[in-house]
Protein backbone atom coordinates (compact mmCIF):
# COMPACT_ATOMS: atom_id res chain seq x y z
CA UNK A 1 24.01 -7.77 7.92
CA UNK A 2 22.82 -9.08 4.70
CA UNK A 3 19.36 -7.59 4.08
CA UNK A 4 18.67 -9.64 0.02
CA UNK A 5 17.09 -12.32 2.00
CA UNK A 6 14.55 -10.18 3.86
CA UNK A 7 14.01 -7.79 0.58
CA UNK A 8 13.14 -10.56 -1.62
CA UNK A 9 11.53 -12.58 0.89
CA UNK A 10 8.82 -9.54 1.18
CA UNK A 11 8.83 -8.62 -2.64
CA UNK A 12 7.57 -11.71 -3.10
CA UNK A 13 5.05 -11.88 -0.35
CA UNK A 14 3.35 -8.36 -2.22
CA UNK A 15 3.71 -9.80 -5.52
CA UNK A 16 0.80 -12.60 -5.28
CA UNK A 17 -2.04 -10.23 -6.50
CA UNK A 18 -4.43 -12.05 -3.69
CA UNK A 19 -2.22 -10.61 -1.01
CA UNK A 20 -1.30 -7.43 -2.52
CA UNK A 21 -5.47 -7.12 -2.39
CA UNK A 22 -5.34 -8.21 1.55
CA UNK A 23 -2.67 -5.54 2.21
CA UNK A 24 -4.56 -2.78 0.32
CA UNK A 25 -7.93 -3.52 1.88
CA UNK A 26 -6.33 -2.46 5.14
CA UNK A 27 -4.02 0.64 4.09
CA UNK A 28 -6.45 2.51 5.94
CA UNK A 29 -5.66 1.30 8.89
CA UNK A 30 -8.25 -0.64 9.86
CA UNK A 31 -8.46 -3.88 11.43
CA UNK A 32 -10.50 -6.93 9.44
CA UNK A 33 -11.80 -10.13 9.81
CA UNK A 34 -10.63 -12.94 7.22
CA UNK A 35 -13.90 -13.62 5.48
CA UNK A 36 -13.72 -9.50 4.26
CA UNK A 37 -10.33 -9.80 3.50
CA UNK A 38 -10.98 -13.17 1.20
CA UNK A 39 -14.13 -10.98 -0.31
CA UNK A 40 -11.47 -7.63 -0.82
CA UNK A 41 -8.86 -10.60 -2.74
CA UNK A 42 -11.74 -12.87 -4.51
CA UNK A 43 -10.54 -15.90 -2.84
CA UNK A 44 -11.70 -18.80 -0.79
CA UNK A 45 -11.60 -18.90 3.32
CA UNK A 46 -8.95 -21.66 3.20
CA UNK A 47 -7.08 -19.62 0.45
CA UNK A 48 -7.31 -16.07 2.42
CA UNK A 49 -6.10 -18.05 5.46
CA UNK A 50 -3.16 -19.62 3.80
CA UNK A 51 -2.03 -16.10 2.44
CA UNK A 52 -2.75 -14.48 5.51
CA UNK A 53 -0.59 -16.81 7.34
CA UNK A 54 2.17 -16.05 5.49
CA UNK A 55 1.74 -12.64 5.42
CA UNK A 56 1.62 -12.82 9.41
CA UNK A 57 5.21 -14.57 9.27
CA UNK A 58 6.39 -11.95 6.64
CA UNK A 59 6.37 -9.65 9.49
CA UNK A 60 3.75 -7.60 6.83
CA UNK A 61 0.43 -7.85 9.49
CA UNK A 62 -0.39 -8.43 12.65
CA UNK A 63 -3.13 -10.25 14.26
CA UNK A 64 -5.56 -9.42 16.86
CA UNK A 65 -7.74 -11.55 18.92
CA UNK A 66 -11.40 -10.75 20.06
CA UNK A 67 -13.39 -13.61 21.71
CA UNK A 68 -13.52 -15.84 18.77
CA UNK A 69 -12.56 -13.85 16.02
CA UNK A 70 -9.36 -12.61 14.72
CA UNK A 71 -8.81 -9.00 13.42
CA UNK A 72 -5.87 -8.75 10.73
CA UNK A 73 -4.25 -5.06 10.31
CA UNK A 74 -0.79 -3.51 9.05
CA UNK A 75 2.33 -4.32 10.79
CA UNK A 76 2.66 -0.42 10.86
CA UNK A 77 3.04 2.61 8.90
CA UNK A 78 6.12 1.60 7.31
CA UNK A 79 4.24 -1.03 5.96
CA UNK A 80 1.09 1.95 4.52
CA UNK A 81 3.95 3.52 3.38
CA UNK A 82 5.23 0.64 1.33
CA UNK A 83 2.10 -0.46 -0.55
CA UNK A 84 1.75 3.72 -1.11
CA UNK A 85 5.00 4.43 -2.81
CA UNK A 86 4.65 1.01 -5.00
CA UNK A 87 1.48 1.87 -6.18
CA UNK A 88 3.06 4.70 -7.22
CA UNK A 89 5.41 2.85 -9.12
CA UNK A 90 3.24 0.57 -10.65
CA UNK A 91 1.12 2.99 -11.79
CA UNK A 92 3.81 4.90 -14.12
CA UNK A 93 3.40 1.71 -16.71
CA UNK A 94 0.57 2.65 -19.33
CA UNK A 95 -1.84 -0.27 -18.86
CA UNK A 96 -5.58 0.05 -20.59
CA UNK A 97 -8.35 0.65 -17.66
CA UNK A 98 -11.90 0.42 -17.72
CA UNK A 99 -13.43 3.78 -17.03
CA UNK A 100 -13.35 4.83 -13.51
CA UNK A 101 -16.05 4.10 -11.70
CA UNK A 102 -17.91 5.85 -8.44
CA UNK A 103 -15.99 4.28 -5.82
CA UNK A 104 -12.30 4.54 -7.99
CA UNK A 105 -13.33 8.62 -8.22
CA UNK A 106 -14.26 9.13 -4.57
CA UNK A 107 -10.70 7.70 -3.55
CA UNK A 108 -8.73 9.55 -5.72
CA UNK A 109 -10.72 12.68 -4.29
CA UNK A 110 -9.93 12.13 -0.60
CA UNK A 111 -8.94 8.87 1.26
CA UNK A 112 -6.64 7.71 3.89
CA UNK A 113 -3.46 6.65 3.20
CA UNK A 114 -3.03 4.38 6.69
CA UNK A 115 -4.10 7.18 9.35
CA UNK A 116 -3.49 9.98 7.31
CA UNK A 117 -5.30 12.76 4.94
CA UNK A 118 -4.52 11.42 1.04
CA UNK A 119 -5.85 12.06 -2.73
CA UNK A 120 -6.27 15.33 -3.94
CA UNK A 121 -7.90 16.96 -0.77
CA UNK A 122 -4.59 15.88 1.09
CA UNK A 123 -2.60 17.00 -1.90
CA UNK A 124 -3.93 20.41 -1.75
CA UNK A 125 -4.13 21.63 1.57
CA UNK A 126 -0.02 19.90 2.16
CA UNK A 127 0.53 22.80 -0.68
CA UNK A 128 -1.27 25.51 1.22
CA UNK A 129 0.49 24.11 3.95
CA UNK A 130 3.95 25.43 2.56
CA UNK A 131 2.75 28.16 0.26
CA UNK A 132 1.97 30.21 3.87
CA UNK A 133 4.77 29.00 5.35
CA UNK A 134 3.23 26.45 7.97
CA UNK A 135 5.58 23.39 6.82
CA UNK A 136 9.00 23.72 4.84
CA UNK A 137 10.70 20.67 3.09
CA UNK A 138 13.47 19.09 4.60
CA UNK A 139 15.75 16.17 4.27
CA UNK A 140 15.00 12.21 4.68
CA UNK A 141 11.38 12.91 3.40
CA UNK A 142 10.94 15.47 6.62
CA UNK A 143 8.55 18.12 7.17
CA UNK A 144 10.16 21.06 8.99
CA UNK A 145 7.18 22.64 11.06
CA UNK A 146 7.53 26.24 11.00
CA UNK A 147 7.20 28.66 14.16
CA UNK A 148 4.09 29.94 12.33
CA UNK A 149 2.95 26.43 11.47
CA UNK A 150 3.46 25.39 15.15
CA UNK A 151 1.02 28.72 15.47
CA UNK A 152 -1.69 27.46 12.34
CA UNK A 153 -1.57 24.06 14.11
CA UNK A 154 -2.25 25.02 18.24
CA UNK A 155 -5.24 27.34 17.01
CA UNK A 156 -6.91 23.71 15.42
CA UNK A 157 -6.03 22.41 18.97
CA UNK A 158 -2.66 20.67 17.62
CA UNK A 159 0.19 21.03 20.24
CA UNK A 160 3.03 20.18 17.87
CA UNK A 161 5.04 19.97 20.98
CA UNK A 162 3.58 16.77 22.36
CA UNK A 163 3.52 14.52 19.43
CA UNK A 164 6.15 11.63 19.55
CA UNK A 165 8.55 11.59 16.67
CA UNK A 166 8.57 8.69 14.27
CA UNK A 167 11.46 7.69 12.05
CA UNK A 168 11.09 10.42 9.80
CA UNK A 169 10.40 13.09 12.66
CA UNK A 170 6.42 14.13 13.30
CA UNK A 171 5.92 15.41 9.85
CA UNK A 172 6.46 13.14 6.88
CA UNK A 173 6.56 13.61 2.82
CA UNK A 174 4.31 10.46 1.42
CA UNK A 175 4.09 10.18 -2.51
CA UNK A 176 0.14 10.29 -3.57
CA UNK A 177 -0.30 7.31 -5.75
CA UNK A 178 -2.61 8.88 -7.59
CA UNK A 179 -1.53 12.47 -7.82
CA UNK A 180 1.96 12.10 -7.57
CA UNK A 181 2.83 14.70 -5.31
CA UNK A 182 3.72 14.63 -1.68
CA UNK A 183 0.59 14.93 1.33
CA UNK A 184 1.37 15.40 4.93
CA UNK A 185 2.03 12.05 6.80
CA UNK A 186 3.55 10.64 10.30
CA UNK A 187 2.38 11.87 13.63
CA UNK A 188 1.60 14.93 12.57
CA UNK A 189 -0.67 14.05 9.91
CA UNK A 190 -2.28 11.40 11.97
CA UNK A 191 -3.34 13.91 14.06
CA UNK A 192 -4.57 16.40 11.74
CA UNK A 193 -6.58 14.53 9.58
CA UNK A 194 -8.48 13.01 13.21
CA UNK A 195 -8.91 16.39 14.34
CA UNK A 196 -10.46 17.49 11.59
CA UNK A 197 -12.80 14.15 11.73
CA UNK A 198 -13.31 15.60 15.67
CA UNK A 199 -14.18 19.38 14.18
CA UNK A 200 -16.62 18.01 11.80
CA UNK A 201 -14.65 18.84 8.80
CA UNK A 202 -13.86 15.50 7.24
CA UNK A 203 -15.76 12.53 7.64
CA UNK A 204 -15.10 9.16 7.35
CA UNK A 205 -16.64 6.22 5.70
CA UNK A 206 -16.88 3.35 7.70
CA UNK A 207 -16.40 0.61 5.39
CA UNK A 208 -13.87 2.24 2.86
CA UNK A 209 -11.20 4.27 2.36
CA UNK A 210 -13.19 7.21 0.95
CA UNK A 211 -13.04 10.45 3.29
CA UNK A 212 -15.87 13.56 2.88
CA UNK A 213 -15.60 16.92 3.21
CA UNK A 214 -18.24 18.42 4.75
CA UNK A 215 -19.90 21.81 3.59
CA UNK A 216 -18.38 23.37 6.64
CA UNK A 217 -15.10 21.56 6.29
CA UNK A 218 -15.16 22.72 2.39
CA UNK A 219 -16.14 26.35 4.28
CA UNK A 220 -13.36 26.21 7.12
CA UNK A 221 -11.05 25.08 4.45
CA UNK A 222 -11.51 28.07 2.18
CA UNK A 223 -11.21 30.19 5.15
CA UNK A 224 -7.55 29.17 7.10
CA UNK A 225 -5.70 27.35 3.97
CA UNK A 226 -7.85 29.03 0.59
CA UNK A 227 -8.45 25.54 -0.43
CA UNK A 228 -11.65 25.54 -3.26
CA UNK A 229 -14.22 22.77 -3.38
CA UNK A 230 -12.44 23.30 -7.38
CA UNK A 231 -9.21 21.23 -6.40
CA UNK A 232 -11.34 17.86 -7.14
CA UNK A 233 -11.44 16.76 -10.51
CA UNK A 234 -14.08 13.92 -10.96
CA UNK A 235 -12.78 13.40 -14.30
């Protein structure tokens, strides 16, 4: 089967920098209506509609109806994983950039990246991850879960053994954009990062992509992984 067609087609569906906005505004996974997701782009309603149609019929979102409003979200992860690894493409060309500001730091510190723990938080504790042995690289972008890691994971109330396997298996490597290094994705990370929302560890903002640590998730942190309030660098 000829697959061009379908790669261009959706290459230039993300190029338009309206939609690329849309499609970023819900990497978190979220569902939105289409007035936020004109406000996200800086477009009109009819515009945001027009784009979002076509994104629909790209096969890039899906749509979901509730009385009489309509809530727009990813397709699915592959699609996360998609805007993920060509941000971090995009981001390789030197371009000049107004200072950071609040919001721009707080992401890069911890965010999700579609369900998933991402940003230097993310980055971090994927390392202490397979410095101790918990998780072990493997091939096709896996995550081999270690006997001990299947250990480290049912003491946070994880069984490893009942999470459904996605393409890549339940662990998956997914490129930070902004650190450039890999944090824990698929099932498995899906369910870590909510379990630590559940433990009162991390806690999410509810209309962003920014993700806290708490001062007992910073403490619980530092105590099963050795992971320092020091790995974020607002600068």
């Amino acid at each position: 089967m000829d697959v061009q067609p379908k790669v261009a087609a959706t290459a230039f569906l993300i190029a338009d920098a309206a939609r690329a906005a849309m499609l970023m505004a819900l990497a978190d996974g979220r569902a939105l209506p289409a007035g936020e997701l004109a406000y996200a782009a800086g477009v009109t309603a009819q515009t945001a509609s027009s784009h979002l149609a076509k994104l629909l019929d790209g096969g890039l979102l899906s749509v979901e109806k509730e009385g009489r409003h309509r809530y727009y979200r990813l397709a699915d992860a592959q699609v996360a994983a998609l805007l993920e690894n060509l941000a971090t493409i995009a981001a390789r060309t030197p371009v000049r950039r107004k200072p950071h500001g609040r919001e721009a730091r707080t992401l890069r510190v911890a965010r999700c990246c579609y369900d998933h723990l991402a940003g230097q938080v993310g980055v971090a504790i994927t390392q202490q991850l397979m410095e101790r042995g918990f998780l072990a690289a493997g091939s096709d972008k896996r995550f081999e879960v270690t006997p001990t890691g299947t250990q480290f994971f049912g003491d946070l109330g994880i069984d490893v053994a009942t999470l459904r396997p996605g393409k890549h298996g339940i662990a998956r490597q997914c490129l930070d954009w902004t650190e450039r290094q890999h944090h824990l994705a698929g099932p498995l990370g899906a369910k870590f990062m909510s379990t630590l929302c559940d433990n009162g560890w991390l806690m999410r903002s509810p209309s962003s992509r920014a993700v806290q640590v708490t001062p007992r998730g910073w403490a619980q942190l530092y105590e099963t992984l050795g992971v320092r309030m020091s790995v974020v660098d607002e600068a």
